[in-house]
C-alpha atoms as a PDB file:
ATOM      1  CA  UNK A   1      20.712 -33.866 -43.132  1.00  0.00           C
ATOM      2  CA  UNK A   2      21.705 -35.543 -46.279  1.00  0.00           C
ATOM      3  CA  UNK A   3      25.383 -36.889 -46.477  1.00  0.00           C
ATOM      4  CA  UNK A   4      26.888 -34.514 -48.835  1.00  0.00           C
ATOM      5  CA  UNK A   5      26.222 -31.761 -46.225  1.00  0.00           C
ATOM      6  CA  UNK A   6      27.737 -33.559 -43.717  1.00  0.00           C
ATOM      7  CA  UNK A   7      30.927 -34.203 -45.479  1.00  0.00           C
ATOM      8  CA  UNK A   8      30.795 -30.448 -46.171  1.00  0.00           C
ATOM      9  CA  UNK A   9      30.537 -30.100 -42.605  1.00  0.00           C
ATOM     10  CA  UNK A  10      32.954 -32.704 -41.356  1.00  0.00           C
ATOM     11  CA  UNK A  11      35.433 -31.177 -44.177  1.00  0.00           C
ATOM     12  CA  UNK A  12      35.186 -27.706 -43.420  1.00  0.00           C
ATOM     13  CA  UNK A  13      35.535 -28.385 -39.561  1.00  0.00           C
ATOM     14  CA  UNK A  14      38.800 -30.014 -41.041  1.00  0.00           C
ATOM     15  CA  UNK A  15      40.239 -27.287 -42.785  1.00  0.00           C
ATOM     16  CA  UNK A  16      39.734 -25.330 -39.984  1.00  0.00           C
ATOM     17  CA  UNK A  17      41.731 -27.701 -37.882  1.00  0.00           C
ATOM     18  CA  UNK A  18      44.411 -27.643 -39.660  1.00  0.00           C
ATOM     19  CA  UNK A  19      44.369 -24.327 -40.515  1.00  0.00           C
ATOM     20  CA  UNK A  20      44.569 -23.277 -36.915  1.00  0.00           C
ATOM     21  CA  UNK A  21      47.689 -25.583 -36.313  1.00  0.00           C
ATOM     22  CA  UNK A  22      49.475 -23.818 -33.583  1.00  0.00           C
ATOM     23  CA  UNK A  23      46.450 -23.233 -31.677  1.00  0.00           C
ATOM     24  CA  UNK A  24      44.671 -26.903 -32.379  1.00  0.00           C
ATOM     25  CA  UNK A  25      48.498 -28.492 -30.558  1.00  0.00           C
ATOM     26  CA  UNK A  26      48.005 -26.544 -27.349  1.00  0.00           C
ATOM     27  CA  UNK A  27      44.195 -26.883 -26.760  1.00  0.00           C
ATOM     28  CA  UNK A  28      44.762 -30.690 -27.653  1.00  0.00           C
ATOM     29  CA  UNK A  29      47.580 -30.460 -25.352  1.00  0.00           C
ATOM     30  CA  UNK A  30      45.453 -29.881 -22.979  1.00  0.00           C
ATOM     31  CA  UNK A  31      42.229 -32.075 -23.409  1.00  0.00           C
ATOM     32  CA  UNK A  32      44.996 -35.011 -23.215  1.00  0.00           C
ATOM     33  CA  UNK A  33      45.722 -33.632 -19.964  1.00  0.00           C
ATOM     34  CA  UNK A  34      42.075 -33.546 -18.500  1.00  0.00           C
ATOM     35  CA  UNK A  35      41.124 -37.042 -20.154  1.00  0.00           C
ATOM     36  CA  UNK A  36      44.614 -38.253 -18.543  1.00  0.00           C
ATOM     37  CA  UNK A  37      43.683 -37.604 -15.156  1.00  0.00           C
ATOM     38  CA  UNK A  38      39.888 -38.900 -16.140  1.00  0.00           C
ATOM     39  CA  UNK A  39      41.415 -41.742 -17.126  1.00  0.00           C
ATOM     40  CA  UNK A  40      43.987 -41.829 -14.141  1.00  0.00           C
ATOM     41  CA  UNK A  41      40.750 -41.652 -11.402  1.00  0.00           C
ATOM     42  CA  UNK A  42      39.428 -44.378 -13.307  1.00  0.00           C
ATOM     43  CA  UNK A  43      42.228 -46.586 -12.511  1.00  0.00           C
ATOM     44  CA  UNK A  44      43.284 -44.771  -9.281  1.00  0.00           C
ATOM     45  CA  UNK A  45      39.305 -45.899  -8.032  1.00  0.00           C
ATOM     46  CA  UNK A  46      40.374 -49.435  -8.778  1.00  0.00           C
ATOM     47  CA  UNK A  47      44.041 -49.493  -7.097  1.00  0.00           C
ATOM     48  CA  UNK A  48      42.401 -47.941  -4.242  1.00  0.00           C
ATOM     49  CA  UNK A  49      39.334 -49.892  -3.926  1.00  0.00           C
ATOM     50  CA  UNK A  50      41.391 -52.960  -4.023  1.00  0.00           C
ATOM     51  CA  UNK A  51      43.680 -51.693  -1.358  1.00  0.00           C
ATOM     52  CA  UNK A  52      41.160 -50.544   1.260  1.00  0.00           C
ATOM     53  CA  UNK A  53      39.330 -54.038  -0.007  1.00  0.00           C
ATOM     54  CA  UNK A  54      42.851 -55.795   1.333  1.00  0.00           C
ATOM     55  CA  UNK A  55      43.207 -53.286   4.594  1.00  0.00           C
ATOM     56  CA  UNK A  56      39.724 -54.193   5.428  1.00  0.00           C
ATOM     57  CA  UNK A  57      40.319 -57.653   5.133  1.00  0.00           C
ATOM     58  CA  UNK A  58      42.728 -57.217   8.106  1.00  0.00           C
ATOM     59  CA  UNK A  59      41.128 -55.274  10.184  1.00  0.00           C
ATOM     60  CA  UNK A  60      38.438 -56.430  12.925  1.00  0.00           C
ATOM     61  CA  UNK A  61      37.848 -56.593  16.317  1.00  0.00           C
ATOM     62  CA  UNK A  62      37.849 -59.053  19.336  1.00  0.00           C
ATOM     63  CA  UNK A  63      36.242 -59.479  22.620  1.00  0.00           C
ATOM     64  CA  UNK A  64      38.267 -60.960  25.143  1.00  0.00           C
ATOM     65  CA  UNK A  65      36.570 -62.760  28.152  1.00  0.00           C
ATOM     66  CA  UNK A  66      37.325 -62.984  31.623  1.00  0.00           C
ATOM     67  CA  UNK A  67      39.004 -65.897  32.827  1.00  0.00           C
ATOM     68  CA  UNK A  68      36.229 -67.011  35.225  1.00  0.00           C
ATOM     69  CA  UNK A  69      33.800 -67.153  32.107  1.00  0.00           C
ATOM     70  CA  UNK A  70      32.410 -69.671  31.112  1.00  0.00           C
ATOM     71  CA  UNK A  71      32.481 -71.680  27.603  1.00  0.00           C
ATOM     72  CA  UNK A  72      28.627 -71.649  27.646  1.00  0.00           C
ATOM     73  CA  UNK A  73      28.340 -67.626  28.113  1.00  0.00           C
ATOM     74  CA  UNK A  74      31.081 -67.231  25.447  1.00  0.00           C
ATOM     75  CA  UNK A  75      29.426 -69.661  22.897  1.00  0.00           C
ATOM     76  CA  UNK A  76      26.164 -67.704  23.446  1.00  0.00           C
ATOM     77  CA  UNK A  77      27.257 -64.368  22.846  1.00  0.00           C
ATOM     78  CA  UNK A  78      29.340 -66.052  19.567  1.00  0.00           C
ATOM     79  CA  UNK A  79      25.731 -66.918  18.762  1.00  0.00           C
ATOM     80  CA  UNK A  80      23.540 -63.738  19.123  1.00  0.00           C
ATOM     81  CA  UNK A  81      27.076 -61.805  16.788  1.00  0.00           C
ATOM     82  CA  UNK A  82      26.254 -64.265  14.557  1.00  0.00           C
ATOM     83  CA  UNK A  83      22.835 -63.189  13.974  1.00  0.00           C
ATOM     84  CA  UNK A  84      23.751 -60.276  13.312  1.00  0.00           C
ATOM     85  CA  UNK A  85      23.530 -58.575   9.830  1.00  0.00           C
ATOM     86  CA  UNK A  86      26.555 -56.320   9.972  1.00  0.00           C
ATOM     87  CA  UNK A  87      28.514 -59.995  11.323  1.00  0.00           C
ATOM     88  CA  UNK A  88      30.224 -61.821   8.464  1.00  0.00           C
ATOM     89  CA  UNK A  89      32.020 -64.438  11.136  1.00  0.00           C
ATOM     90  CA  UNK A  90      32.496 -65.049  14.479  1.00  0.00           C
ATOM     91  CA  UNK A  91      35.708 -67.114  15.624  1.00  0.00           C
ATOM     92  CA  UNK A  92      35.829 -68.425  18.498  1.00  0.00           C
ATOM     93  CA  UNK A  93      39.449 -69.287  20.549  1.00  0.00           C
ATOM     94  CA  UNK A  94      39.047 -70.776  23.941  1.00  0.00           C
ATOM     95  CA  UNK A  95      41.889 -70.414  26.396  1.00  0.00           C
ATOM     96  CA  UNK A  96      43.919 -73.936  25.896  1.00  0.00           C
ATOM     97  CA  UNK A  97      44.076 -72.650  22.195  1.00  0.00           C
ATOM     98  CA  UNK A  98      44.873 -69.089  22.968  1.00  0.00           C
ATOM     99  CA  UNK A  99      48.091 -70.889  24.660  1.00  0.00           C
ATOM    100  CA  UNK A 100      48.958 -73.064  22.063  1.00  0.00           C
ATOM    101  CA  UNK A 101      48.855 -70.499  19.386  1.00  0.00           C
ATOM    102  CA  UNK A 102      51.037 -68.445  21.628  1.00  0.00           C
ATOM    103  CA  UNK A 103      53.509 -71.450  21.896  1.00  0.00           C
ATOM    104  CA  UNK A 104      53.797 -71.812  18.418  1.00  0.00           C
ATOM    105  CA  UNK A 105      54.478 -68.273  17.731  1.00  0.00           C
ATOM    106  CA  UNK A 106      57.151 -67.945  20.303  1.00  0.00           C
ATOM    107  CA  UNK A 107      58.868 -71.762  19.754  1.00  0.00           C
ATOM    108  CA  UNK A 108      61.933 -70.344  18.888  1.00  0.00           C
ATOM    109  CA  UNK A 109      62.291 -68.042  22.237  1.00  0.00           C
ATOM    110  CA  UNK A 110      63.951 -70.402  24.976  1.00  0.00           C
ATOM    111  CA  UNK A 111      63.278 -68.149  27.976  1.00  0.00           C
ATOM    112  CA  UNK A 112      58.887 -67.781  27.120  1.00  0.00           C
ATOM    113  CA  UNK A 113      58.886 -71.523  26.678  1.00  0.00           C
ATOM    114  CA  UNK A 114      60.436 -72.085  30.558  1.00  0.00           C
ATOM    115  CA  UNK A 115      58.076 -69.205  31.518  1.00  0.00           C
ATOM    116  CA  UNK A 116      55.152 -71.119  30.698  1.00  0.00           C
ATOM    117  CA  UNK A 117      56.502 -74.187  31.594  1.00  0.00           C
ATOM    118  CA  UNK A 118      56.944 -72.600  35.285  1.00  0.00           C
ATOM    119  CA  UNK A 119      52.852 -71.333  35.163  1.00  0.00           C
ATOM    120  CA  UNK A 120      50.643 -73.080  37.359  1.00  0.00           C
ATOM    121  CA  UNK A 121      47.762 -72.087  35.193  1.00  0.00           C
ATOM    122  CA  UNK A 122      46.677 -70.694  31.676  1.00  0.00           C
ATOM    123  CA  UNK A 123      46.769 -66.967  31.772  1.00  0.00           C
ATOM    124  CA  UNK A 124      45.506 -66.134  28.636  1.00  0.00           C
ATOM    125  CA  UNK A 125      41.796 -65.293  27.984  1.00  0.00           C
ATOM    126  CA  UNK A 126      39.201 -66.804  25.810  1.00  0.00           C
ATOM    127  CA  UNK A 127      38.116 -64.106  22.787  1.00  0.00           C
ATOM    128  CA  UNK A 128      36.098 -63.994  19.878  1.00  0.00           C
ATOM    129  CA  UNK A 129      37.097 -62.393  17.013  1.00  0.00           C
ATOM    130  CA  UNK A 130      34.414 -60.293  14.853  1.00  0.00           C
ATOM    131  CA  UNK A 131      34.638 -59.559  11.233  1.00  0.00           C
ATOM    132  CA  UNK A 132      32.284 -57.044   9.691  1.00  0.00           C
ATOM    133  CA  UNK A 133      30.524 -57.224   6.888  1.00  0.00           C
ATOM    134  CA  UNK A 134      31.904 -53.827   6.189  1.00  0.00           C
ATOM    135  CA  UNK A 135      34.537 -51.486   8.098  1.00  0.00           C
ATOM    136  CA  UNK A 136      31.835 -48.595   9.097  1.00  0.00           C
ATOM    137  CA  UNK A 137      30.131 -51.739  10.717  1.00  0.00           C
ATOM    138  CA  UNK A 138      31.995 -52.225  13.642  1.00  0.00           C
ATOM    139  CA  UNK A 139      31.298 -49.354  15.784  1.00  0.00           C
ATOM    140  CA  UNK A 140      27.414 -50.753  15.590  1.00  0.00           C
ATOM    141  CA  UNK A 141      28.919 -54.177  16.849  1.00  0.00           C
ATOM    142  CA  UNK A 142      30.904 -52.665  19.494  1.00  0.00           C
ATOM    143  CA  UNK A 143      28.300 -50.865  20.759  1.00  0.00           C
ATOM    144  CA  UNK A 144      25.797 -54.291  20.434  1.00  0.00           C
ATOM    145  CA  UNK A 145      28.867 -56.039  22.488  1.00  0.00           C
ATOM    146  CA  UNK A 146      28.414 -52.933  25.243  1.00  0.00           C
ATOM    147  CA  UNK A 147      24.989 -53.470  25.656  1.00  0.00           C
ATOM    148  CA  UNK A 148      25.139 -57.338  25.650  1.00  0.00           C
ATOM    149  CA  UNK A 149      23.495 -59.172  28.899  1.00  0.00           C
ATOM    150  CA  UNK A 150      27.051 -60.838  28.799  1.00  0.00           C
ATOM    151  CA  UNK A 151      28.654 -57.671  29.564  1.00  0.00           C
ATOM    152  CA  UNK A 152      30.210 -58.476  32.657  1.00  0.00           C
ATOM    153  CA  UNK A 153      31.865 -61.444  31.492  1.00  0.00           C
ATOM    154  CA  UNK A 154      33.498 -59.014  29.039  1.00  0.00           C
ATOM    155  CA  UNK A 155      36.720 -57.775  29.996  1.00  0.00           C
ATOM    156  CA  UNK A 156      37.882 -55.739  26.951  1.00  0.00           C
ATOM    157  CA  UNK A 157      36.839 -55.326  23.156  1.00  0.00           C
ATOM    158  CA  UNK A 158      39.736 -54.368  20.931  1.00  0.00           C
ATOM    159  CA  UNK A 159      37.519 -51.966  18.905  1.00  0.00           C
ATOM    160  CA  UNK A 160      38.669 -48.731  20.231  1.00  0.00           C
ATOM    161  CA  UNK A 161      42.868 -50.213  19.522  1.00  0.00           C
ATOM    162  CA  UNK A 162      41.684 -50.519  15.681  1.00  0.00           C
ATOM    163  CA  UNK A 163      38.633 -47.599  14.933  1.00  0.00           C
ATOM    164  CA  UNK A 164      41.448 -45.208  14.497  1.00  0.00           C
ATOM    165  CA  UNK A 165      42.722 -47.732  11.287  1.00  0.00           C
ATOM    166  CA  UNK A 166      39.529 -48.452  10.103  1.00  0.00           C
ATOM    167  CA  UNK A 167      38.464 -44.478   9.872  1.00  0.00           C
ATOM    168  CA  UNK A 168      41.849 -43.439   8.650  1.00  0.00           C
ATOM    169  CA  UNK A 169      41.145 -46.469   5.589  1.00  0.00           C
ATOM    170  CA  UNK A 170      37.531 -45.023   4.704  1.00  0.00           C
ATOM    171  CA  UNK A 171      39.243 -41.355   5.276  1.00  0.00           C
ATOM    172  CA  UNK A 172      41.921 -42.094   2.377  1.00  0.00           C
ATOM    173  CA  UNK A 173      39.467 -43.878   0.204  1.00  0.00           C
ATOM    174  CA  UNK A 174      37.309 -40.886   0.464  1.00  0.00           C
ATOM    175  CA  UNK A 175      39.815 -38.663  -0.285  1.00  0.00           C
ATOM    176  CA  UNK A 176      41.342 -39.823  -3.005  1.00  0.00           C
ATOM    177  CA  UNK A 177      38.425 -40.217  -4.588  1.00  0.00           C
ATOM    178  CA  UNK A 178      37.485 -36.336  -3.691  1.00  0.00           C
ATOM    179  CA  UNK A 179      40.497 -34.768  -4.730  1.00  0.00           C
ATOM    180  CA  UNK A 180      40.737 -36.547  -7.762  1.00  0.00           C
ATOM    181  CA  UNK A 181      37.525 -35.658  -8.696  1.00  0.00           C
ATOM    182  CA  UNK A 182      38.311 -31.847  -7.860  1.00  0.00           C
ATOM    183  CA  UNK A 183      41.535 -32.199 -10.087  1.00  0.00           C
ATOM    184  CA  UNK A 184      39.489 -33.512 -12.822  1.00  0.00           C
ATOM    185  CA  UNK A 185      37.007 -31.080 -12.990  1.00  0.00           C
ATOM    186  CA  UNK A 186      39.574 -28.085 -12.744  1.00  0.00           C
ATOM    187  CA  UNK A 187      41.503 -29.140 -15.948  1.00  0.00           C
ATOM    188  CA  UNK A 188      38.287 -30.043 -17.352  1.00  0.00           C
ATOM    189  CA  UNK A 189      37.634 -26.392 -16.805  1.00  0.00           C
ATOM    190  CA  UNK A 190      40.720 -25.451 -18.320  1.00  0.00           C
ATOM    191  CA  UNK A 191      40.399 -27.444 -21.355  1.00  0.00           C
ATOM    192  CA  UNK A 192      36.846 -25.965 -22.379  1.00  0.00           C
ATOM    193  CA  UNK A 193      38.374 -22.405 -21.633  1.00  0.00           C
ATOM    194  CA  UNK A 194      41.142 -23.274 -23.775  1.00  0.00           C
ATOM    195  CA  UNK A 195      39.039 -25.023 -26.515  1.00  0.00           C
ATOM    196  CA  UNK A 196      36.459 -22.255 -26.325  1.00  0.00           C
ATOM    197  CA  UNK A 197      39.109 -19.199 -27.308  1.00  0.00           C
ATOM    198  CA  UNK A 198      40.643 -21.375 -30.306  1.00  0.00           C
ATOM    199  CA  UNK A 199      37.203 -21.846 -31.844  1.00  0.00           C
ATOM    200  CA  UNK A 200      36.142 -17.862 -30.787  1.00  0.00           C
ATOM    201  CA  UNK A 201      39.610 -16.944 -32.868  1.00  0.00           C
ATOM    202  CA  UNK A 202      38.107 -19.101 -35.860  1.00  0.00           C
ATOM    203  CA  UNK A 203      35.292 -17.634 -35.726  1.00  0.00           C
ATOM    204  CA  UNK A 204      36.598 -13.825 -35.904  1.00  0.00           C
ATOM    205  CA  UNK A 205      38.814 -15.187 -38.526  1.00  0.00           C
ATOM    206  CA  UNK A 206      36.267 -16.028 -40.687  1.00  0.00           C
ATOM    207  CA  UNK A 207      33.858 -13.198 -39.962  1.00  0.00           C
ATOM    208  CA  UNK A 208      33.557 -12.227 -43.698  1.00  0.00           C
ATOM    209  CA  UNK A 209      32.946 -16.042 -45.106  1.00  0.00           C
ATOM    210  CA  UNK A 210      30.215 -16.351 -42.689  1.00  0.00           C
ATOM    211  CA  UNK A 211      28.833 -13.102 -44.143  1.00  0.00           C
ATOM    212  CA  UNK A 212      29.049 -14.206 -47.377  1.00  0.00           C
ATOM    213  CA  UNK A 213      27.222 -17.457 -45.789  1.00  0.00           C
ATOM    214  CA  UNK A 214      24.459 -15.572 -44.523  1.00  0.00           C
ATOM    215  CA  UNK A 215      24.028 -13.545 -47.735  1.00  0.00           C
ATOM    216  CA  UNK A 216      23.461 -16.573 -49.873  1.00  0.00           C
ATOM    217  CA  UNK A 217      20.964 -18.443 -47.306  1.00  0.00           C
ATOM    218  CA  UNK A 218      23.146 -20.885 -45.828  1.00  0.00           C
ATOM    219  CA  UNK A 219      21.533 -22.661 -42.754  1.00  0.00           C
ATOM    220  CA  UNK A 220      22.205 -21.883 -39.387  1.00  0.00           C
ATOM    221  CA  UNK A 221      23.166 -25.664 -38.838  1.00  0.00           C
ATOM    222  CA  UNK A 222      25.615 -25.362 -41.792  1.00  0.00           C
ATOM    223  CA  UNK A 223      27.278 -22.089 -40.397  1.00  0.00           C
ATOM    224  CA  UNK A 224      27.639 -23.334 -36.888  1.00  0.00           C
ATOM    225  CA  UNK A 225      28.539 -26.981 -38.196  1.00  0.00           C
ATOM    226  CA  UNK A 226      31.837 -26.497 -38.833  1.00  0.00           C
ATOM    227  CA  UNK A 227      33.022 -25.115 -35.516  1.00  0.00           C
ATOM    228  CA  UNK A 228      31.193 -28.136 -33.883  1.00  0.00           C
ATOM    229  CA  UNK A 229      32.782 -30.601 -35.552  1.00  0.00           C
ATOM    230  CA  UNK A 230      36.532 -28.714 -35.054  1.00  0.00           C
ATOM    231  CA  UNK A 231      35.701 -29.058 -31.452  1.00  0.00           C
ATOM    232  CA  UNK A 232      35.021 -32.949 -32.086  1.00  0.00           C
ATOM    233  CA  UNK A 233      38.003 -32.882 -33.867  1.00  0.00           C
ATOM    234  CA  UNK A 234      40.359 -31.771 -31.043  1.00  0.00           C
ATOM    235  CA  UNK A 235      38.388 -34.462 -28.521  1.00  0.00           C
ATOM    236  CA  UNK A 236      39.272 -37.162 -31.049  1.00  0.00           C
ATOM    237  CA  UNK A 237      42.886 -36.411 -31.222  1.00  0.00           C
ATOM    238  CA  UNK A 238      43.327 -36.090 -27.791  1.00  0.00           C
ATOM    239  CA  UNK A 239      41.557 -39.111 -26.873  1.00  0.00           C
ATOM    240  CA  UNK A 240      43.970 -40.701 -29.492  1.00  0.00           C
ATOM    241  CA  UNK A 241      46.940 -39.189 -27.529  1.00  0.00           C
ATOM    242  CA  UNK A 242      45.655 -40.533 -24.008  1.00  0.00           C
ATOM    243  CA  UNK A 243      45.250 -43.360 -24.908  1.00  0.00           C
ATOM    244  CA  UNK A 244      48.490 -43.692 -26.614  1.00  0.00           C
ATOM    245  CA  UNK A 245      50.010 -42.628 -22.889  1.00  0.00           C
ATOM    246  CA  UNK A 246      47.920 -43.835 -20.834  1.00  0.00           C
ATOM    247  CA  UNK A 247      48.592 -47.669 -22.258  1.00  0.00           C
ATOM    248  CA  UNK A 248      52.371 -47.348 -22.014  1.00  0.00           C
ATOM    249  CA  UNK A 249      52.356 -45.905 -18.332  1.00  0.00           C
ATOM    250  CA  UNK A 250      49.874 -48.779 -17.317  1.00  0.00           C
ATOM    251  CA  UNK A 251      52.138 -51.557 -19.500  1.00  0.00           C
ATOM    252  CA  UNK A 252      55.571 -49.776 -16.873  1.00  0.00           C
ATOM    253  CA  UNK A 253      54.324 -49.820 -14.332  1.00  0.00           C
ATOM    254  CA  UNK A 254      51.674 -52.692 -13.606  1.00  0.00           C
ATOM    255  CA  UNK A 255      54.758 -54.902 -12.301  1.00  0.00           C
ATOM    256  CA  UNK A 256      55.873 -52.052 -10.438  1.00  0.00           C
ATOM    257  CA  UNK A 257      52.543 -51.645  -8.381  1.00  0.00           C
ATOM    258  CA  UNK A 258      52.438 -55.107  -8.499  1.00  0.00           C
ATOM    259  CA  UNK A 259      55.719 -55.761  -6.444  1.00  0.00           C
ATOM    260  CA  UNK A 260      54.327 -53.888  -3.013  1.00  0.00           C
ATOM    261  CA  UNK A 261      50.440 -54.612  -4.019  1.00  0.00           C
ATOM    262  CA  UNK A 262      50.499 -58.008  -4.972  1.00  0.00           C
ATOM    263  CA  UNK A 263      46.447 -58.065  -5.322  1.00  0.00           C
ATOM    264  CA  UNK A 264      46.704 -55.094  -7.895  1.00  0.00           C
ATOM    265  CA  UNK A 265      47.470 -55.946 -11.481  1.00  0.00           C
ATOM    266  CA  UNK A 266      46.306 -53.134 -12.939  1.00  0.00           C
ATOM    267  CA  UNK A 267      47.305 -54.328 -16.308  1.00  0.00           C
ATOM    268  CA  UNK A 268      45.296 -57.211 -16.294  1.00  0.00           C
ATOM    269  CA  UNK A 269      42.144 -54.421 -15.076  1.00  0.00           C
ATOM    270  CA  UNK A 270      43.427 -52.172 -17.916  1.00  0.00           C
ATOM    271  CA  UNK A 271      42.814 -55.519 -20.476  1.00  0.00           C
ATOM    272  CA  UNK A 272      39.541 -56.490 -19.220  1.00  0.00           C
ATOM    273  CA  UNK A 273      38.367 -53.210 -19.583  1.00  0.00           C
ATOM    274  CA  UNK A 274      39.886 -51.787 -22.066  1.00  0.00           C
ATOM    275  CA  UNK A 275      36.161 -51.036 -24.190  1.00  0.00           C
ATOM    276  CA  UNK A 276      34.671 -48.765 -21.482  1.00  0.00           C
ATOM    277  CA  UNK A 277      38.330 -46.860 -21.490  1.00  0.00           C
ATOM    278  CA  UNK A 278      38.150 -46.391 -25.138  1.00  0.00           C
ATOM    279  CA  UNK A 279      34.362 -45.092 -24.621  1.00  0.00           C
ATOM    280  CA  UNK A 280      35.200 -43.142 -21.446  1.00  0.00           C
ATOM    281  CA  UNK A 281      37.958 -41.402 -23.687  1.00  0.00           C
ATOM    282  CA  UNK A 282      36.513 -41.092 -26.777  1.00  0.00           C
ATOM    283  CA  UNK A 283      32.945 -40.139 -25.991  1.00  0.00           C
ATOM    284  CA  UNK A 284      34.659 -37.659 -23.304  1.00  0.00           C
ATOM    285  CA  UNK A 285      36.826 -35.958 -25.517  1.00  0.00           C
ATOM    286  CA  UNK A 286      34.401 -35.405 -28.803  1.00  0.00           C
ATOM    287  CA  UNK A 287      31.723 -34.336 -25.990  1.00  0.00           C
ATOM    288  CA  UNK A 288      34.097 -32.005 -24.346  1.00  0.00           C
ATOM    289  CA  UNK A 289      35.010 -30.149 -27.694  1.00  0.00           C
ATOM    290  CA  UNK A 290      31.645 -30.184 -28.967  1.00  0.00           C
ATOM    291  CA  UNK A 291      30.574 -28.573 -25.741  1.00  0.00           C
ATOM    292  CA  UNK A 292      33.667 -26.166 -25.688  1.00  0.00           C
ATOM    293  CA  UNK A 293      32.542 -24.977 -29.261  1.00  0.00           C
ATOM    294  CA  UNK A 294      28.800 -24.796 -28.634  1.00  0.00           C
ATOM    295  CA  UNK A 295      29.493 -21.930 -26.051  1.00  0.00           C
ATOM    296  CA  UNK A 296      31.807 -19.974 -28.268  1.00  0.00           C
ATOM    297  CA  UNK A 297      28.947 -20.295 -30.818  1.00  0.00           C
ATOM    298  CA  UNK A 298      26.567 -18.953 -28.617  1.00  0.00           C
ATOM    299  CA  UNK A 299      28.765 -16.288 -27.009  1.00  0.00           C
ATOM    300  CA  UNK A 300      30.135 -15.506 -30.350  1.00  0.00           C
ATOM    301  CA  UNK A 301      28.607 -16.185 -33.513  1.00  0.00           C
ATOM    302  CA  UNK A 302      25.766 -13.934 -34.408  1.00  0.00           C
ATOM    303  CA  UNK A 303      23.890 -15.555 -36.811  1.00  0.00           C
END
C-alpha cells in the first residue's frame, strides 16, 4: 500500500471521527474505562503479590519437642527438614533459649519474673521452626514431620494453628486476581459493543459514498480502511485518557498505600515500568477498536 493511500485512509478514518463527535466521547468514555481497570489489575497484581510476598514471610510453622527429648533427636530431625526441597530454613531453639527469649519479652512484668524465679525447672520446650519455600508447602512438611521416625518425641506441630492463614492468603491472592480478571473482560465486552454500534452508525451513514465507492472500483481495503482506522482512533484517545488518570491516581496515592504497606511503593513500580504500561495501553486500546470495527465490517458492510 503506497503512502498516499494510507494518508487517505488514516484521513478519512479522521473525518469520520470527528464527524461522529457525540458518539466518538461516549465509546471513548468507555474504552478508558476497560483499559483503566486493565491497567488497575496490572498494578493491583503487584500490590497484592507484594502483600501475600510480606504475609508469607510471616507465616510458618514449628515443632515443639517433648521435654524428655533429647538435643541429639532434635538436631537430627533439624537435619533430615533441611534436606528437604520445600525447606528454606530450619531454626533451631533449645529450651535454656526458649526461657531466655521468654524473659526478655516479659522483663517489664514483675509478677512472671518471680514466677520463674520460684520454678525448680525450665518448663518450656525445645522447637524448631520451619519456613517453606512456599506457603502451599507446608502441609507436605507437616505431613513429612507426621511420618518422621522422631514422631514420638514430637509433642505438637503448630501447622494446623496457621493452615487456616496461609489458605485464606493464597485464597485472596487468587481472588483478586479472578475477579479482576472477570471485571476486565466484562467492560472489555462493553467497550467493543459500544465501539461496534458507533462504527455500524458510520457505516449506514455513509451507505451512498460507499456506493459511489464501489461504482468507481475502489478496493475493498480502501472501503473498509477507514472504519478500521476510526476504531484505532478511539483506542488511541482513550489510551491517552488512561494514562492521563491512571498517572495522577498512582502519583495520590502511592504515599497513601505506602503509610499501612510500607513494602509497596507503587509509584516507584509505576516509574520502572512505565514502557510496558504505555504498550499495555496503547497496543490494547488501538487493538480493541480495530477489533470492535472489524466485526461491524463484517456484520455490516456488504462490499
Amino acid at each position: 500500500m503506497s503512502n498516499i493511500n494510507l494518508k487517505r485512509i488514516l484521513s478519512t478514518g479522521w473525518t469520520n471521527f470527528k464527524r461522529n463527535s457525540f458518539l466518538s466521547f461516549g465509546t471513548i468514555g468507555v474504552m478508558t474505562l476497560a483499559l483503566l481497570l486493565f491497567s488497575g489489575l496490572f498494578l493491583l497484581q503487584f500490590m497484592t503479590s507484594q502483600i501475600v510476598g510480606e504475609l508469607e514471610s510471616k507465616v510458618d510453622i514449628s515443632a515443639y519437642f517433648k521435654i524428655e527429648s533429647s538435643e541429639d533427636d532434635i538436631l537430627s530431625v533439624k537435619s533430615e527438614l533441611e534436606n528437604l526441597e520445600e525447606v528454606e530454613f530450619v531454626e533451631y531453639t533449645s529450651r535454656d533459649a526458649a526461657l531466655n527469649e521468654f524473659k526478655e519479652r516479659h522483663g517489664d512484668n514483675q509478677l512472671i519474673q518471680e514466677s520463674l524465679a520460684q520454678l525448680e525447672d525450665n518448663p518450656l520446650q525445645a522447637s524448631l521452626n520451619i519456613k517453606a519455600e512456599d506457603s502451599s508447602q507446608y502441609a507436605s512438611i507437616a505431613g513429612f514431620l507426621d511420618r518422621s521416625s522422631f514422631r514420638e518425641s514430637i509433642e505438637k506441630v503448630s501447622f494446623a494453628e496457621n493452615e487456616l492463614v496461609i489458605a485464606r492468603i493464597n485464597q485472596i491472592s487468587d481472588g483478586i486476581s479472578t475477579w479482576g480478571l472477570l471485571g476486565t473482560l466484562a467492560l472489555i465486552a462493553i467497550a467493543v459493543a459500544v465501539t461496534f454500534n458507533t462504527i455500524r452508525l458510520t457505516i449506514y451513514n455513509q451507505k451512498q459514498e460507499i456506493e459511489i465507492m464501489r461504482l468507481v472500483g475502489a478496493s475493498n481495503w480502501h472501503i473498509k480502511g477507514p472504519f478500521m482506522a476510526e476504531g484505532a482512533f478511539y483506542g488511541f484517545f482513550a489510551a491517552l485518557a488512561a494514562l492521563a488518570i491512571s498517572y495522577p491516581a498512582v502519583l495520590l496515592t502511592s504515599d497513601k498505600i505506602s503509610s499501612f504497606a510500607p513494602t509497596i511503593n507503587l509509584l516507584a513500580y509505576f516509574s520502572a515500568n512505565w514502557w510496558q504500561v504505555l504498550i499495555m495501553l496503547f497496543a490494547g486500546g488501538i487493538i480493541l477498536g480495530v477489533v470492535s470495527s472489524a466485526i461491524a465490517i463484517r456484520r455490516h458492510l456488504e462490499i
